[in-house]
PDB file of N, CA and C in Angstrom:
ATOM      1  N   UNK A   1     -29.763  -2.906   0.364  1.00  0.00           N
ATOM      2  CA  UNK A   1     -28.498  -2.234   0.660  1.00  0.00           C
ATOM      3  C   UNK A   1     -28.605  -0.771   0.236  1.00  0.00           C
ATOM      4  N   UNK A   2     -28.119   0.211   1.079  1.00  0.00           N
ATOM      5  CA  UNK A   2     -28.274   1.742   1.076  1.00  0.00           C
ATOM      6  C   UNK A   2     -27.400   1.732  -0.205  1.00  0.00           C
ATOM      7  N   UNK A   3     -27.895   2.607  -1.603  1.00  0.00           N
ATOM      8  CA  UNK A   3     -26.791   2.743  -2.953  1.00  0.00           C
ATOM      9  C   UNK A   3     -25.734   3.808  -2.474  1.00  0.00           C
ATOM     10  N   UNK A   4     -25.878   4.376  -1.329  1.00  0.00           N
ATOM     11  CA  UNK A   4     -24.377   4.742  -1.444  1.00  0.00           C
ATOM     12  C   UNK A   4     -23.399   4.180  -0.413  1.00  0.00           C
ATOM     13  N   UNK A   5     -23.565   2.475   0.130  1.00  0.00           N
ATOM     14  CA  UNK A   5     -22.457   1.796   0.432  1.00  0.00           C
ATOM     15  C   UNK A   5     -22.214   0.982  -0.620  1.00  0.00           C
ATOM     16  N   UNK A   6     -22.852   0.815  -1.914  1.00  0.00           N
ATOM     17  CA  UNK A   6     -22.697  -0.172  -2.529  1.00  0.00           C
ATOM     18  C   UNK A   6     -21.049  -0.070  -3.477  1.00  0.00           C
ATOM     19  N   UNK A   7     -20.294  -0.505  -3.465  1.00  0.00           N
ATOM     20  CA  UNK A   7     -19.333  -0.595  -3.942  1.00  0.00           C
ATOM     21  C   UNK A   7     -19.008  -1.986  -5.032  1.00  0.00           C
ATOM     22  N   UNK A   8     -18.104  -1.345  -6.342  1.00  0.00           N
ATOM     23  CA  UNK A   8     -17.405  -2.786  -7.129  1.00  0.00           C
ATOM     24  C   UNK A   8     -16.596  -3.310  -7.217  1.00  0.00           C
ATOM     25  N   UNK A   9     -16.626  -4.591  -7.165  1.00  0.00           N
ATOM     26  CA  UNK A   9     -15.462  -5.587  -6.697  1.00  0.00           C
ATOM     27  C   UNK A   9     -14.197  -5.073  -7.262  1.00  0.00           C
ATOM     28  N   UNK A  10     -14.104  -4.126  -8.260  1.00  0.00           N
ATOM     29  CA  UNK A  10     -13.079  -3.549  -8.837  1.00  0.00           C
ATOM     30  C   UNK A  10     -12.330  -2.485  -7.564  1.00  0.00           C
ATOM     31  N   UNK A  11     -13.210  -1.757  -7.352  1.00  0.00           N
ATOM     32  CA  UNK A  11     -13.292  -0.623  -5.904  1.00  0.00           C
ATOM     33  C   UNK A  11     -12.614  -1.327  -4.892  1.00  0.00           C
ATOM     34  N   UNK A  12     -12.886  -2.596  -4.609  1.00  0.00           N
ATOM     35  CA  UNK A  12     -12.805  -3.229  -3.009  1.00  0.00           C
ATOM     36  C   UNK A  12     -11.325  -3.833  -3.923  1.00  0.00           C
ATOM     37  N   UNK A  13     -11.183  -4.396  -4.650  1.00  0.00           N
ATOM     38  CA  UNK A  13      -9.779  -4.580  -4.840  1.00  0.00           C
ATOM     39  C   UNK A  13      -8.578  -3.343  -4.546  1.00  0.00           C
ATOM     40  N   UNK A  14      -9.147  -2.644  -5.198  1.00  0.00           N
ATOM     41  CA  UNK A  14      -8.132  -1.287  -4.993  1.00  0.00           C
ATOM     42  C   UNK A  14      -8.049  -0.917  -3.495  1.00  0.00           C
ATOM     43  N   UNK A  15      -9.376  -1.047  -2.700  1.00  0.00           N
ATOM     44  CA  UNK A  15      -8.938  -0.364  -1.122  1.00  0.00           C
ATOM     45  C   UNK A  15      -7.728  -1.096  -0.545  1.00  0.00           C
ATOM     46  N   UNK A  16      -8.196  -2.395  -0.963  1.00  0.00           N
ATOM     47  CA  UNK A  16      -7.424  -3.503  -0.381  1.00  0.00           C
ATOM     48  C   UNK A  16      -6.035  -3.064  -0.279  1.00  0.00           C
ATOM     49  N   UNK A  17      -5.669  -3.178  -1.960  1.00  0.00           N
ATOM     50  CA  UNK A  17      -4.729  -3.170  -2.290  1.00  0.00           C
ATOM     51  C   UNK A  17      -3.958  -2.085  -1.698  1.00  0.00           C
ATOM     52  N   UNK A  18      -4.985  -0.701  -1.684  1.00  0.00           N
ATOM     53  CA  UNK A  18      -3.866   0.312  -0.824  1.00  0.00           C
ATOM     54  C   UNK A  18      -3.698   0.548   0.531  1.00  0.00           C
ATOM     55  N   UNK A  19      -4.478  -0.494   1.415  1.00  0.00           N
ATOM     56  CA  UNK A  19      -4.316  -0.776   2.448  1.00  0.00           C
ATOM     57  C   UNK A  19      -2.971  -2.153   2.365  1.00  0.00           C
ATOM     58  N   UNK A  20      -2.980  -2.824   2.161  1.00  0.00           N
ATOM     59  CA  UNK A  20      -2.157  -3.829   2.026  1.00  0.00           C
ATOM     60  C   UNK A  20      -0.537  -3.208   1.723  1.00  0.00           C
ATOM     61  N   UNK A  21      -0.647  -2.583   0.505  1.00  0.00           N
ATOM     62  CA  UNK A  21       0.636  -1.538   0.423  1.00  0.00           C
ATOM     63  C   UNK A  21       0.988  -0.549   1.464  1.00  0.00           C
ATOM     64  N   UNK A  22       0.305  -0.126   2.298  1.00  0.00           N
ATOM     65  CA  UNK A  22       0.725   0.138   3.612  1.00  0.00           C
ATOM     66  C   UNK A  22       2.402  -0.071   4.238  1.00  0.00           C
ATOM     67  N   UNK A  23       2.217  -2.220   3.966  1.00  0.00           N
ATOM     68  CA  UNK A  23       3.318  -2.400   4.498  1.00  0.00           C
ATOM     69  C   UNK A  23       4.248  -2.818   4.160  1.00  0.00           C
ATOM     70  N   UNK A  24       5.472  -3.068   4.401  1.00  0.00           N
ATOM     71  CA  UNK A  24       6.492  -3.840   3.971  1.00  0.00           C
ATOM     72  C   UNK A  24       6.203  -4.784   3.597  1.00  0.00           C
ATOM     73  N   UNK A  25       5.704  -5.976   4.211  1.00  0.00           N
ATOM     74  CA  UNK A  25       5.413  -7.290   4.617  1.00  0.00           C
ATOM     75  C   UNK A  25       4.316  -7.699   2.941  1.00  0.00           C
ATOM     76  N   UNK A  26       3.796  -6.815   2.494  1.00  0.00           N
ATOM     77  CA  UNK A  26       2.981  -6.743   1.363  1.00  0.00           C
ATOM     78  C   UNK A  26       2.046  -8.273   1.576  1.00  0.00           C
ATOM     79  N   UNK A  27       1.473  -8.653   0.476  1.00  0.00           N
ATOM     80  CA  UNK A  27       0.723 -10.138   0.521  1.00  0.00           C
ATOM     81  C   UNK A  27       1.456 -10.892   0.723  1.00  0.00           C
ATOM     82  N   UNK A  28       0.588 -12.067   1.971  1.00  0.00           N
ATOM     83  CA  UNK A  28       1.322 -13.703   2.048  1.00  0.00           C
ATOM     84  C   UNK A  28       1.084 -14.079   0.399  1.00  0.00           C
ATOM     85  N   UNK A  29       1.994 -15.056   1.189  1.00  0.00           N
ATOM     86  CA  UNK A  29       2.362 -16.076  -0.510  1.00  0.00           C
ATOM     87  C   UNK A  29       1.248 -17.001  -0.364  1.00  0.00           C
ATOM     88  N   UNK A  30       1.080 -17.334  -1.630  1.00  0.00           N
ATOM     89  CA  UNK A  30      -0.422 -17.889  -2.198  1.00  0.00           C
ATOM     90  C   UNK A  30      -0.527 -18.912  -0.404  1.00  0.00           C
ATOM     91  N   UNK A  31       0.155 -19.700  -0.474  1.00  0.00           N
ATOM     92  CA  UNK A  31      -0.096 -20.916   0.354  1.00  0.00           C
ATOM     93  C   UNK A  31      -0.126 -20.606   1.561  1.00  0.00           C
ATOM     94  N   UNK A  32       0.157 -19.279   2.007  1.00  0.00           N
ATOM     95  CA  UNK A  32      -0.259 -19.173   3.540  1.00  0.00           C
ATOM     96  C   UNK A  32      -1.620 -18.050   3.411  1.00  0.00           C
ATOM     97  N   UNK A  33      -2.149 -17.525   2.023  1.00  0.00           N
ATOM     98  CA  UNK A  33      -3.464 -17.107   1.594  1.00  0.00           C
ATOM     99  C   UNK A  33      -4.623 -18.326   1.801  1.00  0.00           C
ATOM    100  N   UNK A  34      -3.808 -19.846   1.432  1.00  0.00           N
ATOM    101  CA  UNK A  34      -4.884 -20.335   1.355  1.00  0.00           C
ATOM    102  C   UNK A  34      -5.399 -20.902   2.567  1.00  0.00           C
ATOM    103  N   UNK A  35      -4.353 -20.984   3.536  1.00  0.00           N
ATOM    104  CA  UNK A  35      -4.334 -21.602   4.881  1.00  0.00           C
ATOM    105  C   UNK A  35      -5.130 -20.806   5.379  1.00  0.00           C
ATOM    106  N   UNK A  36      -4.974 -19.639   5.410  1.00  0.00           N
ATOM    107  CA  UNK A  36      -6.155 -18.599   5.901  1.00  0.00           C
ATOM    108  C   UNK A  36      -7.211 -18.289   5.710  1.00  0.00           C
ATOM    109  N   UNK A  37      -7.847 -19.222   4.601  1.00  0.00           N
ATOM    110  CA  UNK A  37      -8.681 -18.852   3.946  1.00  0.00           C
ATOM    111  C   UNK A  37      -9.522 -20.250   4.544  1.00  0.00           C
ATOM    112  N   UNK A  38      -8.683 -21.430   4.551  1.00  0.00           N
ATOM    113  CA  UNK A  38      -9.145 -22.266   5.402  1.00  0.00           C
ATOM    114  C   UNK A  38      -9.693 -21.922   6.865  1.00  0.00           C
ATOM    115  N   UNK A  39      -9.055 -21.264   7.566  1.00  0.00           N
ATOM    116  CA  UNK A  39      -9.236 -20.607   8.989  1.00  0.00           C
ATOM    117  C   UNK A  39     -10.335 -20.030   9.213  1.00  0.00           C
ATOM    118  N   UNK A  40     -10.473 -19.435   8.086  1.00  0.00           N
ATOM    119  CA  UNK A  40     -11.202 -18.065   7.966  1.00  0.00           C
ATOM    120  C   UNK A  40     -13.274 -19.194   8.329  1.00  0.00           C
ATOM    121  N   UNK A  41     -12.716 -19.727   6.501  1.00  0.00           N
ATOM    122  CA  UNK A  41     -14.169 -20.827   6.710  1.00  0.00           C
ATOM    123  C   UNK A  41     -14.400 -21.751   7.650  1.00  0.00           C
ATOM    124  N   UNK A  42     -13.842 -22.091   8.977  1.00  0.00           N
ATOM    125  CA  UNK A  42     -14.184 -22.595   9.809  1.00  0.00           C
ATOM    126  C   UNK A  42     -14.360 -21.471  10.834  1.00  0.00           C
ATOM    127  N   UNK A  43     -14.181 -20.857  10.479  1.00  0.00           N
ATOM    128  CA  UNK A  43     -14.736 -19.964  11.979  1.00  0.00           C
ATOM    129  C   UNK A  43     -16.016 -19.264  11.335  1.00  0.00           C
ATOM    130  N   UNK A  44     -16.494 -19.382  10.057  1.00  0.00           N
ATOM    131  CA  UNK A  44     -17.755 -19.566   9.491  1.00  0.00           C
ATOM    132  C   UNK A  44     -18.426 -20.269   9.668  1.00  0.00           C
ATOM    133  N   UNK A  45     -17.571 -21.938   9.791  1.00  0.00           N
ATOM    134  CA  UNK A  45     -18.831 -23.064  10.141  1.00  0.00           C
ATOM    135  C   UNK A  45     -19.009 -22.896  11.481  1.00  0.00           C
ATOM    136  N   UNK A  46     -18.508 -22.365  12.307  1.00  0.00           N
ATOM    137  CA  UNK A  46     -18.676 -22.420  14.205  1.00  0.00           C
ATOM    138  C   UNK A  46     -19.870 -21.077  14.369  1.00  0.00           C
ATOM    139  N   UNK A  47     -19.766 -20.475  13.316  1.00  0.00           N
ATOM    140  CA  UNK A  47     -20.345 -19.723  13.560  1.00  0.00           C
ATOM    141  C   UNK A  47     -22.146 -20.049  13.066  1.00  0.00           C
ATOM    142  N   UNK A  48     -22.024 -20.091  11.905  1.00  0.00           N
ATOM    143  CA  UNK A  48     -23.384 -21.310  11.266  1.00  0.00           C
ATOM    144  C   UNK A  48     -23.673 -21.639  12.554  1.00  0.00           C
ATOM    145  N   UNK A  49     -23.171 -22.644  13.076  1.00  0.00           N
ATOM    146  CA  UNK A  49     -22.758 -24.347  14.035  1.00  0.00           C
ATOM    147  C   UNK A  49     -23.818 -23.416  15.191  1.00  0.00           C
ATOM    148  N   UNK A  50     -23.375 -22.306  15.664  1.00  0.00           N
ATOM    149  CA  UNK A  50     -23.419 -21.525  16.941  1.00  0.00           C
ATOM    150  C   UNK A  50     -25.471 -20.883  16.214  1.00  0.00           C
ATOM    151  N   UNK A  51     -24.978 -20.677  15.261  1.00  0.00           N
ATOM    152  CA  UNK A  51     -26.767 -20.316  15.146  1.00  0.00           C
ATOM    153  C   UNK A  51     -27.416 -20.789  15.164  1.00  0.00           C
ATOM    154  N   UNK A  52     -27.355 -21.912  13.388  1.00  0.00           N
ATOM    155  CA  UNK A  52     -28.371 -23.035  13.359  1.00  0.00           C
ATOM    156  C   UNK A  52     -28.088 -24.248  14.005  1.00  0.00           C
ATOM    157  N   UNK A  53     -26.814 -24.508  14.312  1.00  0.00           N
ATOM    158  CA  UNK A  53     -27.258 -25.729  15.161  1.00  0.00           C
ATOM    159  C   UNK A  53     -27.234 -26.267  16.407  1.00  0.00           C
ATOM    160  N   UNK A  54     -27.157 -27.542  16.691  1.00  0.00           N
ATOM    161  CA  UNK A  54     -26.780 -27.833  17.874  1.00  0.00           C
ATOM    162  C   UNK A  54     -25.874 -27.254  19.164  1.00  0.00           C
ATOM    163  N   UNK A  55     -24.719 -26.516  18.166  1.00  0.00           N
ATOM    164  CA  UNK A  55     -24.071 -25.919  19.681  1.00  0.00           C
ATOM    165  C   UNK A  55     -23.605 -25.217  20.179  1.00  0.00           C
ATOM    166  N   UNK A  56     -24.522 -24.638  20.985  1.00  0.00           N
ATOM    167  CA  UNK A  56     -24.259 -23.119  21.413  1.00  0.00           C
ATOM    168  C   UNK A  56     -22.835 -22.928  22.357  1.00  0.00           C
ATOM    169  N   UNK A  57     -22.794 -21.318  22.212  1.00  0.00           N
ATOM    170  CA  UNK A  57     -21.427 -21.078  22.172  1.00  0.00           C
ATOM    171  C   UNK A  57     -21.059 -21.298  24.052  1.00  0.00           C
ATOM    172  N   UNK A  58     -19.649 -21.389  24.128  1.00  0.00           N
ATOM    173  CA  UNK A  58     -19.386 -21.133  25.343  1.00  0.00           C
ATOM    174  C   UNK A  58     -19.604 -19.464  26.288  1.00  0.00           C
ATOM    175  N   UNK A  59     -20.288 -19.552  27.489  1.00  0.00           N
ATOM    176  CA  UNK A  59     -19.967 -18.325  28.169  1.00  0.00           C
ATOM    177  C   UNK A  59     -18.572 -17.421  27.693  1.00  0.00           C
ATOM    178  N   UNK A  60     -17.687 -18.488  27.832  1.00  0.00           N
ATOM    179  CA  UNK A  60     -16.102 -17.667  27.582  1.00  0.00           C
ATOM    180  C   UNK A  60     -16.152 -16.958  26.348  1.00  0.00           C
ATOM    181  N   UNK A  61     -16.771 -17.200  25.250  1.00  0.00           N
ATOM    182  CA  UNK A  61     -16.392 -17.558  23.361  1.00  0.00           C
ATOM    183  C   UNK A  61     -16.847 -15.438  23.113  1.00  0.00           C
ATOM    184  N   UNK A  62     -16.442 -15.487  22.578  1.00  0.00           N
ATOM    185  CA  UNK A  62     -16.126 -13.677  22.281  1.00  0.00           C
ATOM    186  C   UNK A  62     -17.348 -13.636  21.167  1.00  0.00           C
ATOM    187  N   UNK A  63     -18.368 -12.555  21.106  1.00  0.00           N
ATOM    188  CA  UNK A  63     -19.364 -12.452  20.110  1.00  0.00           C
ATOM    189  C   UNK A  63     -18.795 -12.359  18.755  1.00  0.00           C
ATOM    190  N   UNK A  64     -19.139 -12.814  17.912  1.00  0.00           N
ATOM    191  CA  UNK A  64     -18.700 -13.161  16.493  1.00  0.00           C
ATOM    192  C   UNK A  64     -19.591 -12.816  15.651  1.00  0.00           C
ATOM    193  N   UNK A  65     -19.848 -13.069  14.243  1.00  0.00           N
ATOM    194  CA  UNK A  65     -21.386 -12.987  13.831  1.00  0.00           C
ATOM    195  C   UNK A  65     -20.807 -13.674  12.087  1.00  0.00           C
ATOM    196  N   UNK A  66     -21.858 -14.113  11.218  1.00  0.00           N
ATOM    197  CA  UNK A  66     -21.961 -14.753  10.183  1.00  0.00           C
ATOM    198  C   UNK A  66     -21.456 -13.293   9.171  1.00  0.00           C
ATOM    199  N   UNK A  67     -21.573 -12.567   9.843  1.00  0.00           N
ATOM    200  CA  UNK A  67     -21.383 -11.249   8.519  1.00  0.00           C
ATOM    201  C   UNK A  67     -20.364 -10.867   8.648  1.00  0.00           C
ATOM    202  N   UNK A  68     -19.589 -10.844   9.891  1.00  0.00           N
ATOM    203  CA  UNK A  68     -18.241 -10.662   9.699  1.00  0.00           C
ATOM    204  C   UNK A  68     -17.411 -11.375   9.432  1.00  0.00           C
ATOM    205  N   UNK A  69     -17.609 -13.234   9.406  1.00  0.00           N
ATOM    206  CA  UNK A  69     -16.353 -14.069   8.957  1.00  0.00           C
ATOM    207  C   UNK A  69     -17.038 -13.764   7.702  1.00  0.00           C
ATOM    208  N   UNK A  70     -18.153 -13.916   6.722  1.00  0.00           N
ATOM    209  CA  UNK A  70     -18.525 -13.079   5.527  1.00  0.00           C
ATOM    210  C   UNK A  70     -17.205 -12.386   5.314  1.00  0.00           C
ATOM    211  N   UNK A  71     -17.268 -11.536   5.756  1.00  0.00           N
ATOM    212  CA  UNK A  71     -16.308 -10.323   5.545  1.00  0.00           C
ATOM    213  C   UNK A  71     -14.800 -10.533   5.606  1.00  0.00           C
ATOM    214  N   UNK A  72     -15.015 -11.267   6.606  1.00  0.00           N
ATOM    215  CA  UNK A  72     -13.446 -11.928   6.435  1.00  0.00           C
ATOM    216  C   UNK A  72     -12.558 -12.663   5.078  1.00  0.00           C
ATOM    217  N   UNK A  73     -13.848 -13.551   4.924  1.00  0.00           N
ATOM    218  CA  UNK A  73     -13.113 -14.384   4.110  1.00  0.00           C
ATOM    219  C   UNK A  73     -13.581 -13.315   2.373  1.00  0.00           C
ATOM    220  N   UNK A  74     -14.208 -12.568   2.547  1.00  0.00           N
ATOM    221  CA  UNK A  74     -14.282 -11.904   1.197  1.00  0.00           C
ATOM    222  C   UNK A  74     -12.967 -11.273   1.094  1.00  0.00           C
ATOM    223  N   UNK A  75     -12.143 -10.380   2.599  1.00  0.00           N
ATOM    224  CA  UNK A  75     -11.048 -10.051   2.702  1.00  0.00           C
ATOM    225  C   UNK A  75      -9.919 -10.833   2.053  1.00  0.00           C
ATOM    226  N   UNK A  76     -10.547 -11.968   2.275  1.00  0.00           N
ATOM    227  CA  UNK A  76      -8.867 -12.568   2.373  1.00  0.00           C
ATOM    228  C   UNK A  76      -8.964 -13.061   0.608  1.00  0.00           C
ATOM    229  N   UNK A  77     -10.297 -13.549   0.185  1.00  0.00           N
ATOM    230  CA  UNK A  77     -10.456 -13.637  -1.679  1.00  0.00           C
ATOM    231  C   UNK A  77      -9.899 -12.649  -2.093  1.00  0.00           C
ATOM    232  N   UNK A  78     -10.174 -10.814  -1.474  1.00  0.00           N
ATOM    233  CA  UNK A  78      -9.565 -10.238  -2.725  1.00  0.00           C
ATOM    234  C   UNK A  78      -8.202 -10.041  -2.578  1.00  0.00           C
ATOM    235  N   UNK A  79      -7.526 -10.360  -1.445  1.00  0.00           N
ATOM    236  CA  UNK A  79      -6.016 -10.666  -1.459  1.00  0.00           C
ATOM    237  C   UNK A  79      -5.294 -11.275  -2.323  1.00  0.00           C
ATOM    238  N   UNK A  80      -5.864 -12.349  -2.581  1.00  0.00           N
ATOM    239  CA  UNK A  80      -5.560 -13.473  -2.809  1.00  0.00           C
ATOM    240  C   UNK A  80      -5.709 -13.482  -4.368  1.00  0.00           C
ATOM    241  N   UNK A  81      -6.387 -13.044  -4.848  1.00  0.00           N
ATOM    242  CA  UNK A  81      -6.693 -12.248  -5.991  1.00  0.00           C
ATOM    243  C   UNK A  81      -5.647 -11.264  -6.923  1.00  0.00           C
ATOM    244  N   UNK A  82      -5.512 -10.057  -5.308  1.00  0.00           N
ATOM    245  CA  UNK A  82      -4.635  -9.363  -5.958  1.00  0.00           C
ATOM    246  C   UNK A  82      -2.916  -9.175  -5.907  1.00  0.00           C
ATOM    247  N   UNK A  83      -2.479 -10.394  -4.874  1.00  0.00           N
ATOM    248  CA  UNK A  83      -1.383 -10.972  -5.168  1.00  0.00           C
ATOM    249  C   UNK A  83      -1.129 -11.407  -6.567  1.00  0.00           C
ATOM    250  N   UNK A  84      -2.196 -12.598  -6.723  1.00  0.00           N
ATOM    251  CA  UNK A  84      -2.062 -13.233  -8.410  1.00  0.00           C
ATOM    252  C   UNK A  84      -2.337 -12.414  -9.440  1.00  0.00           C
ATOM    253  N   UNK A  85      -2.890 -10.716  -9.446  1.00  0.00           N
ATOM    254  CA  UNK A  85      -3.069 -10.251 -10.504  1.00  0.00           C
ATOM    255  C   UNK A  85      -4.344 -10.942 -11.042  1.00  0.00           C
ATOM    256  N   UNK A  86      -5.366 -11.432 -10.273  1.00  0.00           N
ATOM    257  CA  UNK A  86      -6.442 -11.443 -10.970  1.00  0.00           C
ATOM    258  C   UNK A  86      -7.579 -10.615 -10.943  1.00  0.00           C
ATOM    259  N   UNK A  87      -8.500 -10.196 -11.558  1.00  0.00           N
ATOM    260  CA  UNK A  87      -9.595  -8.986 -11.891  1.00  0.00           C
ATOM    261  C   UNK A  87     -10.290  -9.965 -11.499  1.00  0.00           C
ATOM    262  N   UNK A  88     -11.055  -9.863 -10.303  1.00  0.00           N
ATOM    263  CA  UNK A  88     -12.427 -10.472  -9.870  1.00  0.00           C
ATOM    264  C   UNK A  88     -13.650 -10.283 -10.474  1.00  0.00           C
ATOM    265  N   UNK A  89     -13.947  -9.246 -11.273  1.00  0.00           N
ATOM    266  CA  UNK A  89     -15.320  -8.850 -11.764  1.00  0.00           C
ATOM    267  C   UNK A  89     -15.391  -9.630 -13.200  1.00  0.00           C
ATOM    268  N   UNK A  90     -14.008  -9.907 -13.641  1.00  0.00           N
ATOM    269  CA  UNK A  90     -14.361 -10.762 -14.761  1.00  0.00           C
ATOM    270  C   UNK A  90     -14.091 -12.296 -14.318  1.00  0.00           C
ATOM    271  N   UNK A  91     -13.094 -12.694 -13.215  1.00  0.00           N
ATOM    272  CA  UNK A  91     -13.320 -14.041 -12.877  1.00  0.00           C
ATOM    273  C   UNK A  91     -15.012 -14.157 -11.996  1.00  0.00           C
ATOM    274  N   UNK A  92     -16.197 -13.351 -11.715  1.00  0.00           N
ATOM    275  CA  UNK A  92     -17.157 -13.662 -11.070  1.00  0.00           C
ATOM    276  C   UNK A  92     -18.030 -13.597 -12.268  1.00  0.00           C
ATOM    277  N   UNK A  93     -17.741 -12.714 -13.441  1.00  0.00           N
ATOM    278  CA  UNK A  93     -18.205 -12.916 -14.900  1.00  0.00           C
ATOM    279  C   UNK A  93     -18.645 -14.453 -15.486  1.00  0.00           C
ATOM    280  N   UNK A  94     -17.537 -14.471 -15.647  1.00  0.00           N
ATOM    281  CA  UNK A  94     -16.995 -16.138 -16.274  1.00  0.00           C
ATOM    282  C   UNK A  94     -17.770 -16.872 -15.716  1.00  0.00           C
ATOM    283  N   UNK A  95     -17.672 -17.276 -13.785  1.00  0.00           N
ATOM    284  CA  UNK A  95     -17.950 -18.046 -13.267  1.00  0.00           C
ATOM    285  C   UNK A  95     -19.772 -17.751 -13.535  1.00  0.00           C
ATOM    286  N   UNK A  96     -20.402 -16.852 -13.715  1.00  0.00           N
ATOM    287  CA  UNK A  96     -21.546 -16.312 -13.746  1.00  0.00           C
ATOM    288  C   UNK A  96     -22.127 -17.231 -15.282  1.00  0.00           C
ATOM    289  N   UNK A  97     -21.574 -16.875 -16.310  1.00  0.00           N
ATOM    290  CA  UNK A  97     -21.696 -17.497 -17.595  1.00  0.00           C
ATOM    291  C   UNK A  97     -21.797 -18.884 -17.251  1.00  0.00           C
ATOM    292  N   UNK A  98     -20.674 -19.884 -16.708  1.00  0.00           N
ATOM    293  CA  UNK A  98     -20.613 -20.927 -16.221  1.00  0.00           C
ATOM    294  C   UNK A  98     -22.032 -21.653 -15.893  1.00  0.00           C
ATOM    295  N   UNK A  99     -22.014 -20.815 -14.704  1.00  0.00           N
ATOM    296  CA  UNK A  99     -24.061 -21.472 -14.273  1.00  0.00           C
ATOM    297  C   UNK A  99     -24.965 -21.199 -14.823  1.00  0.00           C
ATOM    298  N   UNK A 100     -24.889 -20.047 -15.517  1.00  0.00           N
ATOM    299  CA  UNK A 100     -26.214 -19.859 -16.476  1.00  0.00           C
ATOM    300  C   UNK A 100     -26.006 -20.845 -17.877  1.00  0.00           C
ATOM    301  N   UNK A 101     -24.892 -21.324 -18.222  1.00  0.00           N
ATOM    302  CA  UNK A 101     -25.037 -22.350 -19.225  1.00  0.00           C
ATOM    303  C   UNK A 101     -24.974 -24.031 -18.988  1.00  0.00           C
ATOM    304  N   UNK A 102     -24.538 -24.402 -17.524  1.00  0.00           N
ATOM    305  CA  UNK A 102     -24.518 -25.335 -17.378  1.00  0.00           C
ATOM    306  C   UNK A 102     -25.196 -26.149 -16.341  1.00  0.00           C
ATOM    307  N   UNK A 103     -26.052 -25.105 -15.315  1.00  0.00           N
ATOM    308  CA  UNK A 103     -27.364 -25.120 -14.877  1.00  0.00           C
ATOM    309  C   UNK A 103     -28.093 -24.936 -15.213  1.00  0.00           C
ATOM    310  N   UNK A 104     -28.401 -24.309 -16.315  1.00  0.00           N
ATOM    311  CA  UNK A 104     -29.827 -23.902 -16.951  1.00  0.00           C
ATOM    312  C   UNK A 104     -30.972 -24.559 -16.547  1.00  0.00           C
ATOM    313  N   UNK A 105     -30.699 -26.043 -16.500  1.00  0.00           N
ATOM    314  CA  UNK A 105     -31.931 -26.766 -16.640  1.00  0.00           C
ATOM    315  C   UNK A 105     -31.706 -27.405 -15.018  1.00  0.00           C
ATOM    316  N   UNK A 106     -30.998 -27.057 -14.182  1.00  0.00           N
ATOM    317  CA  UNK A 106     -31.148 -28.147 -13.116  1.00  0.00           C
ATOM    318  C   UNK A 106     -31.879 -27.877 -11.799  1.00  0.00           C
ATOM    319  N   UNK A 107     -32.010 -26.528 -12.098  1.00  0.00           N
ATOM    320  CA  UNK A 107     -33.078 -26.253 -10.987  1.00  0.00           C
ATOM    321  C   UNK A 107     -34.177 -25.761 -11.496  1.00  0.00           C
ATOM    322  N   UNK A 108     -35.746 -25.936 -10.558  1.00  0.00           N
ATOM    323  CA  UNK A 108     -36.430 -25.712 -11.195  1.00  0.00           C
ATOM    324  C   UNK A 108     -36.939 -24.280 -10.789  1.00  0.00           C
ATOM    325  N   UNK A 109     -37.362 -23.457 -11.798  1.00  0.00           N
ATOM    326  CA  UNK A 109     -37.683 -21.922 -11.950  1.00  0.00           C
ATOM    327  C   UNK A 109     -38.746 -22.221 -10.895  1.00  0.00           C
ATOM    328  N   UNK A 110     -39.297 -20.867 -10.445  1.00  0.00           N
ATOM    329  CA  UNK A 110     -40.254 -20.094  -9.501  1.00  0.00           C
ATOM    330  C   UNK A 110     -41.246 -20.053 -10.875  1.00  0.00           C
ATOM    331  N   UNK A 111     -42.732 -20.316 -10.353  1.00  0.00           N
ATOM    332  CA  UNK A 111     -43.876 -20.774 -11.038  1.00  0.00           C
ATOM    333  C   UNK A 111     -43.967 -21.497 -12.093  1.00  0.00           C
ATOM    334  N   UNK A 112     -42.765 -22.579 -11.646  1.00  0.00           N
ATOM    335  CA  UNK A 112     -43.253 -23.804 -13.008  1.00  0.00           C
ATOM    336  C   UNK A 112     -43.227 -24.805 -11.934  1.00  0.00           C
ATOM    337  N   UNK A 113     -43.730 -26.475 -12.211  1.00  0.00           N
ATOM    338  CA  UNK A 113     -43.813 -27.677 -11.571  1.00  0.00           C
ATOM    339  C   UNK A 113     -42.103 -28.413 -11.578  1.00  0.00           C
ATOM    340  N   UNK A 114     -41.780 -27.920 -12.987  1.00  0.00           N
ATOM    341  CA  UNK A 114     -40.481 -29.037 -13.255  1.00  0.00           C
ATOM    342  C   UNK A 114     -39.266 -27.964 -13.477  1.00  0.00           C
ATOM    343  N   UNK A 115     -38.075 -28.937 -14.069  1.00  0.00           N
ATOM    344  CA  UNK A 115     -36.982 -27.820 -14.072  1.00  0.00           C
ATOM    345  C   UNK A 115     -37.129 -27.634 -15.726  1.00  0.00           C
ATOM    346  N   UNK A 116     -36.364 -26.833 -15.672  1.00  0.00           N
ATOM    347  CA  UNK A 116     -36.362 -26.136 -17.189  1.00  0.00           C
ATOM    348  C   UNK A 116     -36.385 -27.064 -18.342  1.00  0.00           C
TER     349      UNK A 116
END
C-alpha cells in the first residue's frame, strides 16, 4: 500500500463521521446498522460465490468486486461504531491481545512441524 493512502482507523472514523453529519437523518439506529451490515456481507458472499465458485454472474448483474463490498462493509463497521461511541483502534487492540493470548498455540508457526 502507497504510505501516503495509508490512513488510521481513528482518521476513517472522523471522515465518516463528518460526512455522516452532513445530514439531518444522522446514523441509523443500531438495528437497522445491523441489517445492513447483514446486506452488506451477502453481497460479499455473491461476490466470493461469483469468483471462486461455482456461479458465475448473470449477463444482466452490474460489475461489483470483493474490494468494494470490503469497503462497504468496513463503511458501515465504522458507523456503527460511531453511533455507539466506540474507538475502534482500541476495540481492534483488545480484540488483537485476545488472539495473541488465546491462539498462541493453535496454529502452527511458519518453519516449525507442529503448533506452538
Amino acid at each position: 500500500m502507497d504510505a501516503l493512502k495509508e490512513k488510521t482507523l481513528a482518521a476513517m472514523q472522523r471522515e465518516v463521521d463528518a460526512y455522516i453529519s452532513q445530514y439531518k437523518e444522522g446514523y441509523f439506529s443500531p438495528l437497522a446498522m445491523l441489517a445492513r451490515m447483514a446486506e452488506e456481507v451477502g453481497e460479499l458472499a455473491r461476490e466470493v460465490n461469483h469468483r471462486f465458485g461455482e456461479k458465475p454472474k448473470k449477463p444482466t448483474e452490474e460489475e461489483n468486486s470483493i474490494e468494494l463490498e470490503l469497503g462497504d462493509i468496513l463503511f458501515i463497521a465504522i458507523c456503527f461504531a460511531n453511533s455507539l461511541g466506540i474507538d475502534l483502534t482500541d476495540s481492534f487492540d483488545r480484540v488483537m491481545e485476545k488472539f495473541r493470548t488465546r491462539d498462541k498455540n493453535r496454529w502452527t508457526p511458519k518453519g516449525t512441524d507442529s503448533p506452538a
